[in-house]
N, C-alpha and C. Protein backbone atom coordinates (compact mmCIF):
# COMPACT_ATOMS: atom_id res chain seq x y z
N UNK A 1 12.60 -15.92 -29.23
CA UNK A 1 11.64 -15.20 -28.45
C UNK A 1 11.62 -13.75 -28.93
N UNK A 2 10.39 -13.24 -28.97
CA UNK A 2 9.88 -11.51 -29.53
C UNK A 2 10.84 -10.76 -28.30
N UNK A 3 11.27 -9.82 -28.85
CA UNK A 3 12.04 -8.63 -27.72
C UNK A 3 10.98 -8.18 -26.90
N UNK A 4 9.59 -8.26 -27.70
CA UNK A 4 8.49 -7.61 -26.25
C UNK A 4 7.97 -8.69 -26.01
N UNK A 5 8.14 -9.96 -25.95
CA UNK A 5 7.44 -11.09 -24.95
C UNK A 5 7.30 -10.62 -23.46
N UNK A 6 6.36 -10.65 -23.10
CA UNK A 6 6.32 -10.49 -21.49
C UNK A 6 6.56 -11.53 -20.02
N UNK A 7 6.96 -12.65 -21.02
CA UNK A 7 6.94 -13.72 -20.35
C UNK A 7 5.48 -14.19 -19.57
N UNK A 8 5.47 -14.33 -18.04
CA UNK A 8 4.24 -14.58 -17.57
C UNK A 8 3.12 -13.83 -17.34
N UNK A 9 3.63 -12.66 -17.28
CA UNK A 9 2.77 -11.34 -17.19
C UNK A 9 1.96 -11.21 -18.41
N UNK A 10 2.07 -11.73 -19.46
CA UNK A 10 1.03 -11.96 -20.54
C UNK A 10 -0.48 -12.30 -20.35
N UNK A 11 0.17 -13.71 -19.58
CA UNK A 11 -0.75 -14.60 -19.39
C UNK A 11 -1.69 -14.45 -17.39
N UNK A 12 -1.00 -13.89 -17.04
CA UNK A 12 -1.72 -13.56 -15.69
C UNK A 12 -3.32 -12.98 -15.44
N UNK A 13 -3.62 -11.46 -16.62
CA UNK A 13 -4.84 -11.24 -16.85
C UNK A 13 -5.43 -12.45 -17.21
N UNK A 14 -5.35 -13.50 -17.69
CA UNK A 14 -6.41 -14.65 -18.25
C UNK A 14 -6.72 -15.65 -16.70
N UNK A 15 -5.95 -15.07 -15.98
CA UNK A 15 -5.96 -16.71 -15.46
C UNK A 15 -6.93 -15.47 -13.81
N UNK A 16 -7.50 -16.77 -13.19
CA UNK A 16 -8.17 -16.26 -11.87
C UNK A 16 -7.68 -15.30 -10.85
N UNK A 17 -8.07 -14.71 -9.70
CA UNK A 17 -7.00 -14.55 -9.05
C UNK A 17 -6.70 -15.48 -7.77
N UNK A 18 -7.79 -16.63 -7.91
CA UNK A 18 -6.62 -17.97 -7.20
C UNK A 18 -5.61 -18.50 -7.31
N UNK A 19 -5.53 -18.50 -8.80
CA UNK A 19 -4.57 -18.85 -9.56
C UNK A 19 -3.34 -17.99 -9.38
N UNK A 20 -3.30 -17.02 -9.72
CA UNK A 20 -2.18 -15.54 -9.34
C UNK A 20 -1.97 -15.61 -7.87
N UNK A 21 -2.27 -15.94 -6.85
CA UNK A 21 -2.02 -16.12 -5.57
C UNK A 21 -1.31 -17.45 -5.59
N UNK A 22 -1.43 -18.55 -5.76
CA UNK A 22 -0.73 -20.17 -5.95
C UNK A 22 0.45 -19.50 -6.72
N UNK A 23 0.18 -18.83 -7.46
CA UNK A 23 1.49 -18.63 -8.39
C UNK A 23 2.73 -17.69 -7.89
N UNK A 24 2.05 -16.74 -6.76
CA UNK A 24 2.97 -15.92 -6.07
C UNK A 24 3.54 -16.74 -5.18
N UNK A 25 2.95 -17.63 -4.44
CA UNK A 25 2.82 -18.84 -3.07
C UNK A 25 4.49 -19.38 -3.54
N UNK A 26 3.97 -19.87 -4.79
CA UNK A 26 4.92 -21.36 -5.70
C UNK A 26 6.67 -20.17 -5.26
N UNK A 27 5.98 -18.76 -5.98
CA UNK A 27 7.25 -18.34 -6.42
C UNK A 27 8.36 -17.63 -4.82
N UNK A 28 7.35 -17.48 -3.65
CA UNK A 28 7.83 -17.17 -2.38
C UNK A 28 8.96 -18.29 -2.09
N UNK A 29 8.10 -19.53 -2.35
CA UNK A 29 8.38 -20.87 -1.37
C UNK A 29 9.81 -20.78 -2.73
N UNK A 30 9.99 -20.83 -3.60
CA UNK A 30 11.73 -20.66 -4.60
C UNK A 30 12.53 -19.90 -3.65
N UNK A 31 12.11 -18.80 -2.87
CA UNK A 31 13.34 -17.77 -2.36
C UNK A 31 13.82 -17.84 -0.95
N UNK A 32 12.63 -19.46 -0.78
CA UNK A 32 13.32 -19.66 1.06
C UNK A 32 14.47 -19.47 0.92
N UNK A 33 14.74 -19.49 2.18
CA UNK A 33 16.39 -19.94 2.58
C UNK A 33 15.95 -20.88 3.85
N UNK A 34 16.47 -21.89 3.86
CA UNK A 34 17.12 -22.69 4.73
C UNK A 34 18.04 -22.35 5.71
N UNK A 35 17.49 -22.72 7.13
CA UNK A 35 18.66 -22.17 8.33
C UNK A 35 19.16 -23.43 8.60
N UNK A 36 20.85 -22.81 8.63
CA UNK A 36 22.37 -23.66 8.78
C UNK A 36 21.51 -24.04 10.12
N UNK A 37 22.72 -25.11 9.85
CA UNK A 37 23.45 -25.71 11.37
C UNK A 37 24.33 -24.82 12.54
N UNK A 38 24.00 -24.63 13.71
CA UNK A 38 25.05 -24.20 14.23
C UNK A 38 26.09 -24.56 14.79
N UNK A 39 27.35 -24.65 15.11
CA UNK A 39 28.69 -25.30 15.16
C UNK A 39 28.67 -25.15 17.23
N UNK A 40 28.64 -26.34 17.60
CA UNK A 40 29.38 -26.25 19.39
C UNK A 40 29.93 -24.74 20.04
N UNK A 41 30.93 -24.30 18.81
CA UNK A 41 31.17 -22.92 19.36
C UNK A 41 30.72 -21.96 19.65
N UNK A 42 29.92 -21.64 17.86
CA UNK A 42 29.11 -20.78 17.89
C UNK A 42 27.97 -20.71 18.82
N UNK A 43 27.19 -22.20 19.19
CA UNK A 43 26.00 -21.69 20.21
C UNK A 43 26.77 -20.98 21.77
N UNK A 44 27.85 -21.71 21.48
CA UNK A 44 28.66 -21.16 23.19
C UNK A 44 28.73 -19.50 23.09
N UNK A 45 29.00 -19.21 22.05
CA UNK A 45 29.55 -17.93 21.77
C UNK A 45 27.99 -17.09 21.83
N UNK A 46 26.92 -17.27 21.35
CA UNK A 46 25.51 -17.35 21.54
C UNK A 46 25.41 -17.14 22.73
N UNK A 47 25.54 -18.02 23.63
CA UNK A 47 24.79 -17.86 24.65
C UNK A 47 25.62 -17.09 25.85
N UNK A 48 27.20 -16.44 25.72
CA UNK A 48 28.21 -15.85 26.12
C UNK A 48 27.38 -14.43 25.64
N UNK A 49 27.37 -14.34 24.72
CA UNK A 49 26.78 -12.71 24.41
C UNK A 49 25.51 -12.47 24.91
N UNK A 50 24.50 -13.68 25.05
CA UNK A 50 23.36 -13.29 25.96
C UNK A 50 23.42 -13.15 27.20
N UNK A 51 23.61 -13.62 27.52
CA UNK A 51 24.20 -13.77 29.25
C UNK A 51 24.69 -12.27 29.64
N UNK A 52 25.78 -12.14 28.61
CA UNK A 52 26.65 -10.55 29.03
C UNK A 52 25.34 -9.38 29.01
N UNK A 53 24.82 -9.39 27.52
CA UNK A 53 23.90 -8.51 27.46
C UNK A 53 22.96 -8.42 28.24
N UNK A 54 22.04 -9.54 28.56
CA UNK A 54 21.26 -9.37 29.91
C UNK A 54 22.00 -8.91 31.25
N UNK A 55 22.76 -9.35 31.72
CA UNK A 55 23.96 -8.92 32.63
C UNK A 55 23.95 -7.11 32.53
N UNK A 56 24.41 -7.01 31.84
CA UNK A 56 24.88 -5.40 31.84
C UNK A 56 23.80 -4.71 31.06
N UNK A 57 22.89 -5.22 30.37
CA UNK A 57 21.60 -4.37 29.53
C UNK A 57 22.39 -3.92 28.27
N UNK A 58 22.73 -4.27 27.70
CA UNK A 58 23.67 -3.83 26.60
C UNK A 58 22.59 -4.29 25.27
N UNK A 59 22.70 -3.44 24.19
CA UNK A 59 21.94 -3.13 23.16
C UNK A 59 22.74 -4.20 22.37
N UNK A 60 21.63 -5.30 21.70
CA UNK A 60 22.21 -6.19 20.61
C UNK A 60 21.42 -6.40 19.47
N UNK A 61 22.04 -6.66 18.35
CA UNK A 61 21.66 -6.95 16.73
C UNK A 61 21.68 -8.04 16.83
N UNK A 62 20.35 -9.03 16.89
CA UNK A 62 19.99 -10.66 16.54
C UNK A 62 19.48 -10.86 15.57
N UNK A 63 20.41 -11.77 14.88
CA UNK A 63 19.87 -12.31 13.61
C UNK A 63 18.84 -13.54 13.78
N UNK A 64 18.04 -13.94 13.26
CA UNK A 64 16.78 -14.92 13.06
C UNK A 64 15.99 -15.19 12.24
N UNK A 65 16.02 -16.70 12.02
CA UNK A 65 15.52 -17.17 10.61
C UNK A 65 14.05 -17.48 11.45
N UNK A 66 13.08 -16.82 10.31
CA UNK A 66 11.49 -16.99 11.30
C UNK A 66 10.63 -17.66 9.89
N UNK A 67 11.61 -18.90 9.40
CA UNK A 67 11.10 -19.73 8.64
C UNK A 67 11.28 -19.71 6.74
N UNK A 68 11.26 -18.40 6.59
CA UNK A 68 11.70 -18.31 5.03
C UNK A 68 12.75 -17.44 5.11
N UNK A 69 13.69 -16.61 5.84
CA UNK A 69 14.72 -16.02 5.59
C UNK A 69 15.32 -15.50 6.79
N UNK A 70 15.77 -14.46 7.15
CA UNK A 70 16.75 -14.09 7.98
C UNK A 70 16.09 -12.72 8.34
N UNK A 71 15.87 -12.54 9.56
CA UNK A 71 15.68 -11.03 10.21
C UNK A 71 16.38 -10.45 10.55
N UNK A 72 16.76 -8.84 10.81
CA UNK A 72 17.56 -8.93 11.75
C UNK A 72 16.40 -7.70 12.92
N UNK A 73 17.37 -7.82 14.58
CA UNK A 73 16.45 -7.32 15.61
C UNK A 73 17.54 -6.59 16.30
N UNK A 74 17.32 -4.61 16.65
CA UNK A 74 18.13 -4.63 17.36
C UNK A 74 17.46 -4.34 18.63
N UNK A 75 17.90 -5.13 19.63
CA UNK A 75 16.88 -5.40 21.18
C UNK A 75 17.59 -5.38 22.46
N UNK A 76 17.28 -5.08 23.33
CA UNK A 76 17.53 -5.20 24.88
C UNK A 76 16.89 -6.62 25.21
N UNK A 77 17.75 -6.90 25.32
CA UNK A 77 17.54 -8.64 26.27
C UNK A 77 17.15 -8.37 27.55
N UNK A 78 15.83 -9.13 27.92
CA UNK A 78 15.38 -8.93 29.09
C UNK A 78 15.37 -10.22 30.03
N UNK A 79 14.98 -11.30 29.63
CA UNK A 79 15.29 -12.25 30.49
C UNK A 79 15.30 -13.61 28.77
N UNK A 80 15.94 -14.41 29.97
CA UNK A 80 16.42 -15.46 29.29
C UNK A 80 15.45 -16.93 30.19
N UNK A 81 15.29 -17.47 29.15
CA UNK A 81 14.44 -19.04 29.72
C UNK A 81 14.71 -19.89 29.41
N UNK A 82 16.12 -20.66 29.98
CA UNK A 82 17.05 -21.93 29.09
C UNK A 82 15.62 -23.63 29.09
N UNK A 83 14.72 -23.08 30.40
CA UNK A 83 13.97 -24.13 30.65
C UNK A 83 13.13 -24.39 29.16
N UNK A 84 12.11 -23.40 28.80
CA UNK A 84 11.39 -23.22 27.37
C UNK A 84 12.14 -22.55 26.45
N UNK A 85 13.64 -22.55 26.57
CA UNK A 85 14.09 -22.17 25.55
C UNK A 85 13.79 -21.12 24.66
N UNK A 86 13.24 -20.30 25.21
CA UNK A 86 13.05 -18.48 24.62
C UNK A 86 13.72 -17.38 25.30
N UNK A 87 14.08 -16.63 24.62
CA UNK A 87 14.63 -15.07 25.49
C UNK A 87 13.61 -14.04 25.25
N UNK A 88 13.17 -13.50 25.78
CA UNK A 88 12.15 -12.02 25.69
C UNK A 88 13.57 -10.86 25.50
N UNK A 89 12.98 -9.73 25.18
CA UNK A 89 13.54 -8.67 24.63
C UNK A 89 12.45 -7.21 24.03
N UNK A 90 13.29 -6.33 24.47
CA UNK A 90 12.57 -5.05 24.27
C UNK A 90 12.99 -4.81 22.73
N UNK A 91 12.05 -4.60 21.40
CA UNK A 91 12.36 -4.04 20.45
C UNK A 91 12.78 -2.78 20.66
N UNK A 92 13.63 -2.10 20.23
CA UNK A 92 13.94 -0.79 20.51
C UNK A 92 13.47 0.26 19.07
N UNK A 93 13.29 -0.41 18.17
CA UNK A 93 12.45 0.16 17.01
C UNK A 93 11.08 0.22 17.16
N UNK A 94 10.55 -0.41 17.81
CA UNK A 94 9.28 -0.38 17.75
C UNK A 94 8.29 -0.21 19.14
N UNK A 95 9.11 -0.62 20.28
CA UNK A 95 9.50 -0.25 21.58
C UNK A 95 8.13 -1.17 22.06
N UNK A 96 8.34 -2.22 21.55
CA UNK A 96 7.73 -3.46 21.83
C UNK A 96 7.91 -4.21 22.15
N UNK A 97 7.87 -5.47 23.01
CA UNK A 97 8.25 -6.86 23.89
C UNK A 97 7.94 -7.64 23.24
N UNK A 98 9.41 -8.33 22.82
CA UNK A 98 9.50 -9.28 21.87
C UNK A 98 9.90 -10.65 21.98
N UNK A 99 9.41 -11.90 21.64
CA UNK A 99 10.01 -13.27 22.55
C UNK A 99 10.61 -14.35 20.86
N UNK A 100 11.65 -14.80 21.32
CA UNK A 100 12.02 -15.30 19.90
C UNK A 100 12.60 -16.88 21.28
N UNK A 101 12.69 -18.27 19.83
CA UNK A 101 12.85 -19.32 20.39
C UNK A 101 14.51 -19.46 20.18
N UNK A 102 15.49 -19.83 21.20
CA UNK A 102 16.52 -19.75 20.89
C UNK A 102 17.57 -20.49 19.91
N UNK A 103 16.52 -21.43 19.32
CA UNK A 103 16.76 -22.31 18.05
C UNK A 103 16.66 -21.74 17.00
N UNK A 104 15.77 -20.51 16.62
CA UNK A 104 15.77 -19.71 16.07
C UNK A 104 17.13 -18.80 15.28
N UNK A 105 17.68 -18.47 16.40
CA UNK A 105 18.96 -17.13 16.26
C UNK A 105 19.87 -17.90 15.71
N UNK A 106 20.35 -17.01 14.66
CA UNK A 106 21.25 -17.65 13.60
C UNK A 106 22.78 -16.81 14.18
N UNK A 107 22.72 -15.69 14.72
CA UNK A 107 23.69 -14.35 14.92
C UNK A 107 23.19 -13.45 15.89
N UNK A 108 24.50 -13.01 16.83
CA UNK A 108 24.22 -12.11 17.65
C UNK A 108 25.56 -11.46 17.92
N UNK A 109 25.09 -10.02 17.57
CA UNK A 109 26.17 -9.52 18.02
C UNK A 109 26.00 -7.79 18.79
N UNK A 110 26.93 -7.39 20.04
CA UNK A 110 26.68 -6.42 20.72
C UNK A 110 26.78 -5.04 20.08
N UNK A 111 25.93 -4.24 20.05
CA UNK A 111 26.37 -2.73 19.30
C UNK A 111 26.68 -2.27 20.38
């Protein structure tokens, strides 16, 4: 291979820009990540730190996979809904009301 090959970037001006979009698509969907399993404990331990934090209003860092990777949120837990299985929460960055599904949360932990 030439030291200045450009690899695909050569060939990108030739091609559509449908094509260059499918091709960004192809190359997103390579960098998923896949969300683990969570272990008996860990959801206990999950739902021990929500409980507290709603309880006392205490400021927490939730981690959440929202389908291709990992977020993280730091939020005031406002109420909890074991029935539909969501917790609402105040973003505190953005100071917005935020609802995540609790199948979702990969990590939580109290700052």
């Amino acid at each position: 291979m030439d030291s200045r090959d450009r690899g695909t970037i050569k060939w990108t001006s030739l091609m559509l820009p449908e094509h260059v979009e499918m091709i960004k698509k192809v190359w997103k969907e390579d960098k998923r990540v896949e969300k683990g399993m969570l272990d008996e404990q860990k959801a206990a331990e999950i739902d021990f730190i929500l409980q507290r934090a709603l309880h006392d209003q205490l400021t927490v860092d939730l981690s959440v996979h929202n389908g291709f990777d990992y977020e993280s949120w730091r939020l005031k837990i406002t109420a909890v809904d074991k029935r539909s299985r969501k917790i609402k929460a105040l973003d505190l960055q953005a100071k917005d009301p935020v609802e995540f599904s609790l199948d979702d949360i990969a990590d939580i932990a109290i700052v």
